[in-house]
C-alpha atoms as a PDB file:
ATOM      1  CA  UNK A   1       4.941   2.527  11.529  1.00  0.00           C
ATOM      2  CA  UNK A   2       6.913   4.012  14.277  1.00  0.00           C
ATOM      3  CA  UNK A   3       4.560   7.351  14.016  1.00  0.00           C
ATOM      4  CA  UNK A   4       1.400   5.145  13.849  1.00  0.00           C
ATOM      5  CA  UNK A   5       2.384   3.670  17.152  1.00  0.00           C
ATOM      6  CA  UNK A   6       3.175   6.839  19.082  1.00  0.00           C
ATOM      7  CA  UNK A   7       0.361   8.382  18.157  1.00  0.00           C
ATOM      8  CA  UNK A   8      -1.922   5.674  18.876  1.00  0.00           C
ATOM      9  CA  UNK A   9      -0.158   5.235  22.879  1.00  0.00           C
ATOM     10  CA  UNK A  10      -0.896   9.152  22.110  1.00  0.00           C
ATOM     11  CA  UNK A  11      -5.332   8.543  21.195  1.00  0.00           C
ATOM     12  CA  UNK A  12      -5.611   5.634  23.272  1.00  0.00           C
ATOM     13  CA  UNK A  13      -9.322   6.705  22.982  1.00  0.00           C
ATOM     14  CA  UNK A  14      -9.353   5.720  19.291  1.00  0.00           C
ATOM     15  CA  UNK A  15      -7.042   2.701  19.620  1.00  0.00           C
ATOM     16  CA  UNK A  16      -8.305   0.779  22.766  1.00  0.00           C
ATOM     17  CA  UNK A  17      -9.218  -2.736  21.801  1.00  0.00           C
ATOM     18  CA  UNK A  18      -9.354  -2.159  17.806  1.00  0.00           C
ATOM     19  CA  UNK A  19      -6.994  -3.044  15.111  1.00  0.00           C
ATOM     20  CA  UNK A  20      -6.323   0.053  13.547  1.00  0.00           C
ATOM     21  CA  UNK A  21      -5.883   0.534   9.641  1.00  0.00           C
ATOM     22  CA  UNK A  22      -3.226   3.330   8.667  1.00  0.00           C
ATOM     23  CA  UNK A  23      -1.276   3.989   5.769  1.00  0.00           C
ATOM     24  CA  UNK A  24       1.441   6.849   5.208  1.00  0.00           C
ATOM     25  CA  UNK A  25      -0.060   7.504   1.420  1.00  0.00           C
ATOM     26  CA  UNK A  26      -1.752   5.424  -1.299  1.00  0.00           C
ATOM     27  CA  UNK A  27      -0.681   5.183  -4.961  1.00  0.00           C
ATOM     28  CA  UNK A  28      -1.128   2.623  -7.762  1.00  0.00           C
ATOM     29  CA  UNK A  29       1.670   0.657  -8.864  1.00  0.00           C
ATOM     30  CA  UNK A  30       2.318   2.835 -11.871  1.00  0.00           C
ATOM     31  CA  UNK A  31       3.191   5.519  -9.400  1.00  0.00           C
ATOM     32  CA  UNK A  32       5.449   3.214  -7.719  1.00  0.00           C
ATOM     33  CA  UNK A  33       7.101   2.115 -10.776  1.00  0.00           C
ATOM     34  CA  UNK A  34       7.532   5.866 -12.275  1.00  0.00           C
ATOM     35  CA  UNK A  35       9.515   6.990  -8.858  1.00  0.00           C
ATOM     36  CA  UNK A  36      11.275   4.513  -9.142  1.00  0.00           C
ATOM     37  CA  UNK A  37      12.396   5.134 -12.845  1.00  0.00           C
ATOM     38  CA  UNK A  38      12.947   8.723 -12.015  1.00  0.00           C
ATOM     39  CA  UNK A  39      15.171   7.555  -8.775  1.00  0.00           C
ATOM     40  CA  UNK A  40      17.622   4.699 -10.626  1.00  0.00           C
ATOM     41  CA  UNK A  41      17.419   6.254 -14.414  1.00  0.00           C
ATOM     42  CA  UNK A  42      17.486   2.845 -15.835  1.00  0.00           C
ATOM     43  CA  UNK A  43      14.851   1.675 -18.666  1.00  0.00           C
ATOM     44  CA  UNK A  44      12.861  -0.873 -17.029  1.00  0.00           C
ATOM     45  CA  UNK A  45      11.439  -4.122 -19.081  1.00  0.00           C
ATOM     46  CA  UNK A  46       7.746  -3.826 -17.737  1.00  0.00           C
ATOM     47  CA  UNK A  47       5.146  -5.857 -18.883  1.00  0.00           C
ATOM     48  CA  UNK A  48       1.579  -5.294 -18.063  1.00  0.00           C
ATOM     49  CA  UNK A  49      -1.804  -7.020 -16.637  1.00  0.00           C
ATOM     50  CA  UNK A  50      -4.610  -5.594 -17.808  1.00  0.00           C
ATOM     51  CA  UNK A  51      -6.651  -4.904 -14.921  1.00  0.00           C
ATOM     52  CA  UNK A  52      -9.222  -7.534 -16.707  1.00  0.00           C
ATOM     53  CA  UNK A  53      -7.216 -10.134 -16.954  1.00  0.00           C
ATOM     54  CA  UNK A  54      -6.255  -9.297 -13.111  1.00  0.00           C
ATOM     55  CA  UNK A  55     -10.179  -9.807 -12.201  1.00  0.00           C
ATOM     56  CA  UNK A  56     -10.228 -12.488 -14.050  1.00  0.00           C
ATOM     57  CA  UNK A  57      -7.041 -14.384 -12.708  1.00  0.00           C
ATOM     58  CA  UNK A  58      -8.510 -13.439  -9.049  1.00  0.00           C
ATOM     59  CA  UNK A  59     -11.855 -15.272  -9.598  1.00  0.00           C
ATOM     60  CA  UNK A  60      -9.977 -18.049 -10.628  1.00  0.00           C
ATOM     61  CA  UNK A  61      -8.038 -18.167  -7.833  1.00  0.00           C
ATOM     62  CA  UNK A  62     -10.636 -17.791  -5.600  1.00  0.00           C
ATOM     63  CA  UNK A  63     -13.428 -20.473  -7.076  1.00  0.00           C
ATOM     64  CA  UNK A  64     -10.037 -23.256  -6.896  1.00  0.00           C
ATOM     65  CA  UNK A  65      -9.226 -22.335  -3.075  1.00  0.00           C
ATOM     66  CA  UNK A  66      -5.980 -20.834  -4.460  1.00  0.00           C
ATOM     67  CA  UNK A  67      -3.937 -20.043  -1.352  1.00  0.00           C
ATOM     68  CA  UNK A  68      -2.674 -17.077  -3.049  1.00  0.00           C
ATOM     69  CA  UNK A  69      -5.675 -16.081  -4.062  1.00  0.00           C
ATOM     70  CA  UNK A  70      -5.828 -12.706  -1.358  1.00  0.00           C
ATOM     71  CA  UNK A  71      -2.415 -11.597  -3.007  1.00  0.00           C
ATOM     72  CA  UNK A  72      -4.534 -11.263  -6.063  1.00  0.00           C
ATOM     73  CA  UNK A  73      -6.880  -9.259  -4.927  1.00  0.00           C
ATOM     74  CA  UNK A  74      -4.354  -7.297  -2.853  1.00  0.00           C
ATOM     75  CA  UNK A  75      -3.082  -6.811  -6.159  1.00  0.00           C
ATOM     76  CA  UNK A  76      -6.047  -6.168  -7.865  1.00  0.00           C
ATOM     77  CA  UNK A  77      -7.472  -3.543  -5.161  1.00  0.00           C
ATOM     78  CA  UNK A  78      -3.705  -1.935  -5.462  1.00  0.00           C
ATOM     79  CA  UNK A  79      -3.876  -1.920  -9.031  1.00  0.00           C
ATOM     80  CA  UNK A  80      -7.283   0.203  -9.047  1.00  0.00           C
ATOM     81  CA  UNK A  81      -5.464   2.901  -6.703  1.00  0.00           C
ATOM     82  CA  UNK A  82      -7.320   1.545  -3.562  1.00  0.00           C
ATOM     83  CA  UNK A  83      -6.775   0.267  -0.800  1.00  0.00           C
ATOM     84  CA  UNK A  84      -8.543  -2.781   1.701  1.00  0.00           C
ATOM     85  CA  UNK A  85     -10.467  -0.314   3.661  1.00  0.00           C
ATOM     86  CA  UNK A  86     -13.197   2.597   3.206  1.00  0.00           C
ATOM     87  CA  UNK A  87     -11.898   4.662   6.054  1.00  0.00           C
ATOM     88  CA  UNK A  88      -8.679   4.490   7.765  1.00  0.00           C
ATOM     89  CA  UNK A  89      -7.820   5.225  11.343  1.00  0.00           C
ATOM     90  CA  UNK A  90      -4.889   7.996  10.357  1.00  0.00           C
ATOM     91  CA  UNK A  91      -7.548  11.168  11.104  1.00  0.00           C
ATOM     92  CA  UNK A  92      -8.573   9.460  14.381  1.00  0.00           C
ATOM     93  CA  UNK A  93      -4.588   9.413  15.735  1.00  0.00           C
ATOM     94  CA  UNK A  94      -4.369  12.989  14.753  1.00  0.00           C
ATOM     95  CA  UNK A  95      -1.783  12.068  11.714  1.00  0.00           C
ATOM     96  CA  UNK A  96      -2.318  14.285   8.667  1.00  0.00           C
ATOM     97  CA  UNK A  97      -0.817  13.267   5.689  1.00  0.00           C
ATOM     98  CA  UNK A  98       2.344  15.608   6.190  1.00  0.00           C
ATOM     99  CA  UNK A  99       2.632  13.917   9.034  1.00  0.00           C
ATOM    100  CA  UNK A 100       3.698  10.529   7.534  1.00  0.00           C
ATOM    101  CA  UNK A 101       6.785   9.164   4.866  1.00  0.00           C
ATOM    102  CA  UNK A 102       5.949  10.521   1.049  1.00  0.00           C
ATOM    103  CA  UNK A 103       6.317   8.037  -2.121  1.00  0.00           C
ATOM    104  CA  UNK A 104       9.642   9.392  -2.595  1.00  0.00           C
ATOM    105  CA  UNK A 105      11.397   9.278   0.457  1.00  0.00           C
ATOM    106  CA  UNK A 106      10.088   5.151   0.649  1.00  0.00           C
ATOM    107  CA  UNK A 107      11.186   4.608  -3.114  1.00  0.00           C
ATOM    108  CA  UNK A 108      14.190   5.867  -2.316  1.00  0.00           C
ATOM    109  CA  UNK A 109      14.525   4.083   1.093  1.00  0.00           C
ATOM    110  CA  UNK A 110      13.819   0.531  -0.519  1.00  0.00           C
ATOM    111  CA  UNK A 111      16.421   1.114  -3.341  1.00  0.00           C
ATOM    112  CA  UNK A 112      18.872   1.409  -0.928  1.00  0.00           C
ATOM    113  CA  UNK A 113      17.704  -1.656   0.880  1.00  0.00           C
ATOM    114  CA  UNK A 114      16.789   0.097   3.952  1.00  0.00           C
ATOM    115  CA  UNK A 115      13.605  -0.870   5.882  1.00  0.00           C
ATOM    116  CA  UNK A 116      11.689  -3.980   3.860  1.00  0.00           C
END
């Protein structure tokens, strides 16, 4: 986030009086969960949603006022490989995406209980 922050006190053009929307990269969670496979070497016990029964469960949620309902979704729209928003605000700060922390480096960062 640090990098998002320079470079919008950097494009204060493109940042005045918005909330921006960046993100360093965008996988799905079986992208997440291979890196981290290939990082620890240890068989994980994984069991899967189908991404219909993840629809479904987020309806659900959503037609009983489910306060958790948004993590569903969050988890749906992550699921799909997406993200919240169309467009984000990285090209408008001038950050390219060799500009910001790769899959690996954050897998590797969060296994050694370092930043979240």
């Amino acid at each position: 986030m640090g990098k998002f922050l320079v470079a919008a006190l950097r494009h204060p053009e493109a940042a005045a009086g918005k909330t921006l929307k960046v993100s360093s990269f965008v996988v799905t969670p079986n992208e997440v969960l291979a890196e981290t496979k290939k990082q620890t070497d240890d068989k994980w016990d994984v069991k899967y949603t189908s991404l219909a029964d993840l629809r479904r469960l987020e309806v659900q949620a959503w037609e009983k006022g489910d306060p958790f309902a948004v993590i569903v979704t969050l988890r749906r729209i992550w699921a799909e490989g997406g993200t919240l928003y169309d467009k984000l605000d990285n090209e408008a700060l001038g950050v390219g995406k060799g500009d910001t922390e790769r899959l690996d480096v954050a897998v590797k960062r969060h296994l050694a209980g370092d930043g979240y």
